[in-house]
PDB file of N, CA and C in Angstrom:
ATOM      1  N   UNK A   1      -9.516  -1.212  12.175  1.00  0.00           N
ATOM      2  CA  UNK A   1      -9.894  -0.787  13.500  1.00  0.00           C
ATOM      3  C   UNK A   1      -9.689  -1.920  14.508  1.00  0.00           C
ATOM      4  N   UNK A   2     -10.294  -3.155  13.880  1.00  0.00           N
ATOM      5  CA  UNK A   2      -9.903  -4.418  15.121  1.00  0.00           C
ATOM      6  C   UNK A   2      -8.561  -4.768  15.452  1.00  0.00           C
ATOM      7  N   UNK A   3      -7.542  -4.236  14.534  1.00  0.00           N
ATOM      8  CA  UNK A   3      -6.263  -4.844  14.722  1.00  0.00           C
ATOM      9  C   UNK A   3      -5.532  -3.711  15.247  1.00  0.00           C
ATOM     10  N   UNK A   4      -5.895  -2.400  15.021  1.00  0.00           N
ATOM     11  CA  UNK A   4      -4.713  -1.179  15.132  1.00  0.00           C
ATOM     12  C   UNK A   4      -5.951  -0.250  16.302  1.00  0.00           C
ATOM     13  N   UNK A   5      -6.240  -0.557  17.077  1.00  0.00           N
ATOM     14  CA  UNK A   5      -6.888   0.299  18.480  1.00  0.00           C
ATOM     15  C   UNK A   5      -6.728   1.270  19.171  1.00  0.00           C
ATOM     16  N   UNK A   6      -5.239   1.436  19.454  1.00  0.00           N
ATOM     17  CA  UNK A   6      -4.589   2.175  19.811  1.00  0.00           C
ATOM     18  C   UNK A   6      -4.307   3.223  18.850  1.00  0.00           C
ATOM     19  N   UNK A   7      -4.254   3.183  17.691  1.00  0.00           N
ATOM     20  CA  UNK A   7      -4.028   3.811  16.373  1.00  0.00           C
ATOM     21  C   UNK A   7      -5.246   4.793  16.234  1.00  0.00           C
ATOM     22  N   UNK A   8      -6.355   4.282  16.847  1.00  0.00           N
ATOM     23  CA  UNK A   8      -7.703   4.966  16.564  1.00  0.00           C
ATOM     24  C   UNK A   8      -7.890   5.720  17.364  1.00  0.00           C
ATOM     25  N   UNK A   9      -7.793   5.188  18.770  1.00  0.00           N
ATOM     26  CA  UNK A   9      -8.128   5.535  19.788  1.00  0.00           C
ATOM     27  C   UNK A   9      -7.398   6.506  20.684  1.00  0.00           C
ATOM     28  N   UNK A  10      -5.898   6.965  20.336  1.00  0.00           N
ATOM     29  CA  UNK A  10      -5.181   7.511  20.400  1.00  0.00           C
ATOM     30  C   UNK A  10      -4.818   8.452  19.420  1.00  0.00           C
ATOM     31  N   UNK A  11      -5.749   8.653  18.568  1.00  0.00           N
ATOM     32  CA  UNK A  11      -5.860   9.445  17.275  1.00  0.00           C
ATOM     33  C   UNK A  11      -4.328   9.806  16.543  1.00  0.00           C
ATOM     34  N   UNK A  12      -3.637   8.207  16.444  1.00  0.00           N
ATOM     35  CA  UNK A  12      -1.855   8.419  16.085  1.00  0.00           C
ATOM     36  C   UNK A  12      -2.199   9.152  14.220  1.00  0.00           C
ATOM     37  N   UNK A  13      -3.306   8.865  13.930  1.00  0.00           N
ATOM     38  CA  UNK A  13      -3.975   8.922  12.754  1.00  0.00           C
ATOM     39  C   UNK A  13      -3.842  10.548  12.142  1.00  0.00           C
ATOM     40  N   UNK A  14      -3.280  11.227  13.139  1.00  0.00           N
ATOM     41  CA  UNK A  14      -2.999  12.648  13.407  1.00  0.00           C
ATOM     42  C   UNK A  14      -1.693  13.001  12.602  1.00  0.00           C
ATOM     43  N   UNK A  15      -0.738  12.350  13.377  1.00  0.00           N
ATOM     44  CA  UNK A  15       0.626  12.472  12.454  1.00  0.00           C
ATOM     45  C   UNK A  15       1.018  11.625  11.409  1.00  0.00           C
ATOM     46  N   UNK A  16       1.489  12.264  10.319  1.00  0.00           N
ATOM     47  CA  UNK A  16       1.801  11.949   9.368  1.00  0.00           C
ATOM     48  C   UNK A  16       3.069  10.889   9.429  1.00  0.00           C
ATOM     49  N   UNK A  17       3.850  11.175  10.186  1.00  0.00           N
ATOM     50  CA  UNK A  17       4.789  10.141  10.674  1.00  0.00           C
ATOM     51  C   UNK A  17       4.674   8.744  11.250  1.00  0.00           C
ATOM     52  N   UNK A  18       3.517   8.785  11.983  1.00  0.00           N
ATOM     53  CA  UNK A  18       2.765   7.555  12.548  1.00  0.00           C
ATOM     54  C   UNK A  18       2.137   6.674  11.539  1.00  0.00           C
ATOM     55  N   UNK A  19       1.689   7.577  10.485  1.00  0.00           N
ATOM     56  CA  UNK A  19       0.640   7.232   9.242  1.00  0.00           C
ATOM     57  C   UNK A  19       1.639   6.558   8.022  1.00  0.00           C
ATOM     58  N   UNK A  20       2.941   7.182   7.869  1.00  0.00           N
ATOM     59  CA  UNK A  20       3.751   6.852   6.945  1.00  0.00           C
ATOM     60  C   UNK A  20       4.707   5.718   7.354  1.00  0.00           C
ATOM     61  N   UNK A  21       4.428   5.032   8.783  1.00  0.00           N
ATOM     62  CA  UNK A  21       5.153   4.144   9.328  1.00  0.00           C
ATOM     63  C   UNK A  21       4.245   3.260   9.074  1.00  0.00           C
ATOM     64  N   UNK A  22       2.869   2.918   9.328  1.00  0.00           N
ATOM     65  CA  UNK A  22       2.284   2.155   9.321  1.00  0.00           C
ATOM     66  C   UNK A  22       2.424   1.639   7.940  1.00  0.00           C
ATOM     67  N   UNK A  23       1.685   2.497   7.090  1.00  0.00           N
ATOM     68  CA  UNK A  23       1.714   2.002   5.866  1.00  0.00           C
ATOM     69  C   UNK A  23       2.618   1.602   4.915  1.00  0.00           C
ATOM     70  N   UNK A  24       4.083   1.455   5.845  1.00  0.00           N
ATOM     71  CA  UNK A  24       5.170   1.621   5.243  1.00  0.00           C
ATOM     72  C   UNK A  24       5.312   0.132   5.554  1.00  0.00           C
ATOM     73  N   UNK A  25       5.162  -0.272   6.590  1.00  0.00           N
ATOM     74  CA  UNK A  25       5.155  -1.872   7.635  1.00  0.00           C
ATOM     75  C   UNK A  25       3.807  -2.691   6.662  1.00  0.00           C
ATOM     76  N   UNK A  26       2.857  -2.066   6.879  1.00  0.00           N
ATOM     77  CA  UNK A  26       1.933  -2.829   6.226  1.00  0.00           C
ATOM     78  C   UNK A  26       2.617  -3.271   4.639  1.00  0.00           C
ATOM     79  N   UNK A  27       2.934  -2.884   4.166  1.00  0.00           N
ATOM     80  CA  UNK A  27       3.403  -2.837   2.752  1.00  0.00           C
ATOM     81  C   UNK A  27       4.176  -3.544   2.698  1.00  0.00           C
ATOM     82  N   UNK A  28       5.005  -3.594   3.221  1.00  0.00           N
ATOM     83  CA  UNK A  28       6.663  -4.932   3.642  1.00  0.00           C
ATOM     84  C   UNK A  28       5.728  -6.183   3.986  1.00  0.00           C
ATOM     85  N   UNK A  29       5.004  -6.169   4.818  1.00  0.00           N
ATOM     86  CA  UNK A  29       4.434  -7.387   5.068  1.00  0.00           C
ATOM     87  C   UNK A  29       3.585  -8.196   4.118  1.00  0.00           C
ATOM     88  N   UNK A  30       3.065  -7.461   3.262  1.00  0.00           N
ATOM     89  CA  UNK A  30       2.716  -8.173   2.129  1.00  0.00           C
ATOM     90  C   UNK A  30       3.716  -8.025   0.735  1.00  0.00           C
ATOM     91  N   UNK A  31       4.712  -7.346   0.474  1.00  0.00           N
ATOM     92  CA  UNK A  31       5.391  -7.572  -0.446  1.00  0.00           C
ATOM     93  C   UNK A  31       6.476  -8.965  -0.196  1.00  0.00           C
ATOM     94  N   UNK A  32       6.672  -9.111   1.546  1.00  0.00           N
ATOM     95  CA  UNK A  32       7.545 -10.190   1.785  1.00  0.00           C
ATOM     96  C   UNK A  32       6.266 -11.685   1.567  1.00  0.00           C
ATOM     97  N   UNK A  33       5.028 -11.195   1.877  1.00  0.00           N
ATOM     98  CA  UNK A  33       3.757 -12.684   1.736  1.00  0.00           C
ATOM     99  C   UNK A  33       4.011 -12.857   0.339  1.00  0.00           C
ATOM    100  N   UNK A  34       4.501 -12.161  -0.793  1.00  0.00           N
ATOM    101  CA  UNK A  34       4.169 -12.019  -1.746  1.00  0.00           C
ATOM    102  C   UNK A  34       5.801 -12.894  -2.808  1.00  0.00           C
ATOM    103  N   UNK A  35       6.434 -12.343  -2.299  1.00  0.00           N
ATOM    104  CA  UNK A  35       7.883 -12.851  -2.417  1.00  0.00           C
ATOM    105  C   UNK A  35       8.361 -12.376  -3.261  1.00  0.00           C
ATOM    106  N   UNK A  36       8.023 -11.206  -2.946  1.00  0.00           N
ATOM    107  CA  UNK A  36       8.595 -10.083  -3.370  1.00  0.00           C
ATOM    108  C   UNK A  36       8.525  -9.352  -4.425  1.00  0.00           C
ATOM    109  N   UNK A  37       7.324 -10.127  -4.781  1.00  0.00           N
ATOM    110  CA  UNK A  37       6.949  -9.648  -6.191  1.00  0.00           C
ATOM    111  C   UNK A  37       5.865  -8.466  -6.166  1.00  0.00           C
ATOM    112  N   UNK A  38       6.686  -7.189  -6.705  1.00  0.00           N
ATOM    113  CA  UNK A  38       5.896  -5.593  -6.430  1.00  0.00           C
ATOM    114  C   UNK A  38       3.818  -5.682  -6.649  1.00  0.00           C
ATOM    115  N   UNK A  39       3.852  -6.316  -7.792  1.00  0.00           N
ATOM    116  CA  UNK A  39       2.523  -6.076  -8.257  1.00  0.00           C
ATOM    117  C   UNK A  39       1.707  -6.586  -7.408  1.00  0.00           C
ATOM    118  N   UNK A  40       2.204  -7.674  -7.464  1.00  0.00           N
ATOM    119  CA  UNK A  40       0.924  -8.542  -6.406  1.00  0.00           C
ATOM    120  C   UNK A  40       0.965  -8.110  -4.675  1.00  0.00           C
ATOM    121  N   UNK A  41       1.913  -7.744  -4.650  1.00  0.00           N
ATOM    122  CA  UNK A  41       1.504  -6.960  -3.186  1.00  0.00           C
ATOM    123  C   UNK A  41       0.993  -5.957  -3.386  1.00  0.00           C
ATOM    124  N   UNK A  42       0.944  -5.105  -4.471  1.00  0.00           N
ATOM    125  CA  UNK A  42       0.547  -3.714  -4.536  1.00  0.00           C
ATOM    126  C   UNK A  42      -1.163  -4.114  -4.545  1.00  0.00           C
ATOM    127  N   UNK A  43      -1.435  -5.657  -5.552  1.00  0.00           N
ATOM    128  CA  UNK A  43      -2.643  -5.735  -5.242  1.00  0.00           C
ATOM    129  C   UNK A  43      -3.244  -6.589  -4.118  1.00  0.00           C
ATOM    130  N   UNK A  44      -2.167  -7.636  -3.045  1.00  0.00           N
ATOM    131  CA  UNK A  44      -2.580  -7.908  -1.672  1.00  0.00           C
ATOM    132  C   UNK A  44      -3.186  -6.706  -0.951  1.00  0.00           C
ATOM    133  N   UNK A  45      -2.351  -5.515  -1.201  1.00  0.00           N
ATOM    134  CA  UNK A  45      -2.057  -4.360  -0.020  1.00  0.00           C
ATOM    135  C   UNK A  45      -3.746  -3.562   0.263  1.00  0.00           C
ATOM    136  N   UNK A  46      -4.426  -3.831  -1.627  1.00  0.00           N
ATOM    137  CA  UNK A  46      -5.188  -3.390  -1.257  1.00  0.00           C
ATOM    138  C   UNK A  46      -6.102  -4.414  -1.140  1.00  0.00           C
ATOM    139  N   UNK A  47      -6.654  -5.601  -0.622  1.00  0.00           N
ATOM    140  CA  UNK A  47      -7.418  -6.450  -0.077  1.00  0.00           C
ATOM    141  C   UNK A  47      -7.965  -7.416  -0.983  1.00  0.00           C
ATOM    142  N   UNK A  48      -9.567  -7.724  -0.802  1.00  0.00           N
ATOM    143  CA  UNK A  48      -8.698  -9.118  -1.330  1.00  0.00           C
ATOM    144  C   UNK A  48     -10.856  -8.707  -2.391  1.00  0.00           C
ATOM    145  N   UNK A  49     -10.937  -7.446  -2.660  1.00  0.00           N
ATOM    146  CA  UNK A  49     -12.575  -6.972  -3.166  1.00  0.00           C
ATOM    147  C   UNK A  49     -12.430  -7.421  -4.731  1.00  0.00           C
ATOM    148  N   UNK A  50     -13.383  -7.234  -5.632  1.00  0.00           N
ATOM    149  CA  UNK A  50     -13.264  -7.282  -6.669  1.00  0.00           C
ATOM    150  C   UNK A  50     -12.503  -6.571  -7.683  1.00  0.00           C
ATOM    151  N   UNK A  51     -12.303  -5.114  -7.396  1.00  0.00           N
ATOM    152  CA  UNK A  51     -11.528  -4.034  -7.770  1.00  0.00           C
ATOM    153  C   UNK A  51      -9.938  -3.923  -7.501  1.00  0.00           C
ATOM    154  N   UNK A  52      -9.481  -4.932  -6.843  1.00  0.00           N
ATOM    155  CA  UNK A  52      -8.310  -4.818  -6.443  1.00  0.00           C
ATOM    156  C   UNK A  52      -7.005  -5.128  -7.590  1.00  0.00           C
ATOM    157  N   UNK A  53      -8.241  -6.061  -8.365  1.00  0.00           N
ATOM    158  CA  UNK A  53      -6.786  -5.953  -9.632  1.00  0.00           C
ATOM    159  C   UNK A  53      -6.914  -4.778 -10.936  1.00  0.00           C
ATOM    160  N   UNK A  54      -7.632  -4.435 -10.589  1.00  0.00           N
ATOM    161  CA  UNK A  54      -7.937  -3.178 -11.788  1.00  0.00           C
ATOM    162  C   UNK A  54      -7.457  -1.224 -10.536  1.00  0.00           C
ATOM    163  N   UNK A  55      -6.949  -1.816  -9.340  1.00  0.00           N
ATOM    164  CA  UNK A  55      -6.570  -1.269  -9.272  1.00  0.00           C
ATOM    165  C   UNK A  55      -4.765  -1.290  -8.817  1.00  0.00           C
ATOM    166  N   UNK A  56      -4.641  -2.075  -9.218  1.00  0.00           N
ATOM    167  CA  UNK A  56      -3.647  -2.408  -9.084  1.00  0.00           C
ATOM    168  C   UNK A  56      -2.621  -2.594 -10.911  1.00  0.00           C
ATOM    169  N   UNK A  57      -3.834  -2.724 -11.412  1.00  0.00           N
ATOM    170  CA  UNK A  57      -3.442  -1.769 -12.801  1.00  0.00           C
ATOM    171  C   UNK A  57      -3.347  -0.455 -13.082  1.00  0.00           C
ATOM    172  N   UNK A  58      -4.263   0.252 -12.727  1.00  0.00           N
ATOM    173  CA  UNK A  58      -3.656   1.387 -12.740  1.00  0.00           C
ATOM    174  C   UNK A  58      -2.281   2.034 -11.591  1.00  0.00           C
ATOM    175  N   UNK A  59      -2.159   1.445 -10.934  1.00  0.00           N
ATOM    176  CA  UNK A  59      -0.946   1.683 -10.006  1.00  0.00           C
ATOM    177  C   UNK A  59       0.137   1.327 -11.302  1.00  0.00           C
ATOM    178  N   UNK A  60       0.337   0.259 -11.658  1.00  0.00           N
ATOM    179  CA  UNK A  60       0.853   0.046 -12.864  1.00  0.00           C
ATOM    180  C   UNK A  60       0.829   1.068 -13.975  1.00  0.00           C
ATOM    181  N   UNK A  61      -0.170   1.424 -14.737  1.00  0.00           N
ATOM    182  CA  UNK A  61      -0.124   2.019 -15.456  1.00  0.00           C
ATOM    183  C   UNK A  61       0.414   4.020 -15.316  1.00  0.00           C
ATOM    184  N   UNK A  62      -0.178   4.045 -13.939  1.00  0.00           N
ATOM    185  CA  UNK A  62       0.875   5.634 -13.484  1.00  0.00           C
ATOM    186  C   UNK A  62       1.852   5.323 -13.061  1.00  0.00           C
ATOM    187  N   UNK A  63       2.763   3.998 -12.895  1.00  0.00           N
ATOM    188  CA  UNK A  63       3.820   3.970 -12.664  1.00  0.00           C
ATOM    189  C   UNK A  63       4.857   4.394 -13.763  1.00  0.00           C
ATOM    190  N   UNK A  64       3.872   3.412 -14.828  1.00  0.00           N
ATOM    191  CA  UNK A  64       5.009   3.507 -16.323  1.00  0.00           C
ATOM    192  C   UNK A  64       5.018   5.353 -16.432  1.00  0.00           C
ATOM    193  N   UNK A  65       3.594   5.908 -16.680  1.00  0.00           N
ATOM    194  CA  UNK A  65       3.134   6.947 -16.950  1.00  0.00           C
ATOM    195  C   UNK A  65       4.511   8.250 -16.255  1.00  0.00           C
ATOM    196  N   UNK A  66       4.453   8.080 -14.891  1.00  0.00           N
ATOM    197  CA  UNK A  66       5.416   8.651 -14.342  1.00  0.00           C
ATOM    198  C   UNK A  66       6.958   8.447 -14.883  1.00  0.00           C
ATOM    199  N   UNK A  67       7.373   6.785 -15.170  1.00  0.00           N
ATOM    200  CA  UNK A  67       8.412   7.152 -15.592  1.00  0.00           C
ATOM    201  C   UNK A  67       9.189   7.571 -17.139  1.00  0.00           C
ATOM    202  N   UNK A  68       8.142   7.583 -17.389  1.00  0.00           N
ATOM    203  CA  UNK A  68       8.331   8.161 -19.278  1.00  0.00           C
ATOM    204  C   UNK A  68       8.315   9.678 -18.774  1.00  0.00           C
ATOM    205  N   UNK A  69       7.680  10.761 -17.631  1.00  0.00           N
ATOM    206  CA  UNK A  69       8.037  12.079 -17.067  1.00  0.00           C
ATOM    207  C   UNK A  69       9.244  12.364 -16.800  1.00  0.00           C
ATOM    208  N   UNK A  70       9.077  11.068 -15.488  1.00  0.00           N
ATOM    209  CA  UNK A  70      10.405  11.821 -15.019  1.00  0.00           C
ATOM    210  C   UNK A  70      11.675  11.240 -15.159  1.00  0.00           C
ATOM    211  N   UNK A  71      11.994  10.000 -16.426  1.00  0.00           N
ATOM    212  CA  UNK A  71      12.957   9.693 -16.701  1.00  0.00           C
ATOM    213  C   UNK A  71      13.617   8.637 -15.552  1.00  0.00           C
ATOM    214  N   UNK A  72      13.461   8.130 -14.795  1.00  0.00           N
ATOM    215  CA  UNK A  72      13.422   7.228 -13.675  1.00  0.00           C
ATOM    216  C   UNK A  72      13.302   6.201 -14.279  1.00  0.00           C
TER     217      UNK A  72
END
């Protein structure tokens, strides 16, 4: 909310397009803090709490999960 104001306050939070840009930027910006290494931005991205590496395992673990599905 302190950093994205206009985002709130302008309820951009509405479209899905606005929503899939942001989080699309946010995500680059810590996979590039990260240097490029997927995991650890996946667990920058989500902050910096106690849960962040256990969830960032399971991001991992439905990743594999997904690609033993869909062959990817």
């Amino acid at each position: 909310m302190k950093t994205a104001q206009d985002f709130f306050r302008n309820r951009e939070w509405y479209s899905f397009d606005n929503c899939l840009r942001r989080v699309v930027e946010e995500f680059d910006s810590k996979l590039t803090a990260q240097g490029g290494i997927l995991w650890k931005a996946i667990k920058a991205y989500n902050g910096s709490a106690a849960g962040t590496e256990r969830f960032m395992q399971n991001v991992k673990a439905f990743t594999e999960y997904c690609e033993g599905v869909t062959g990817a």
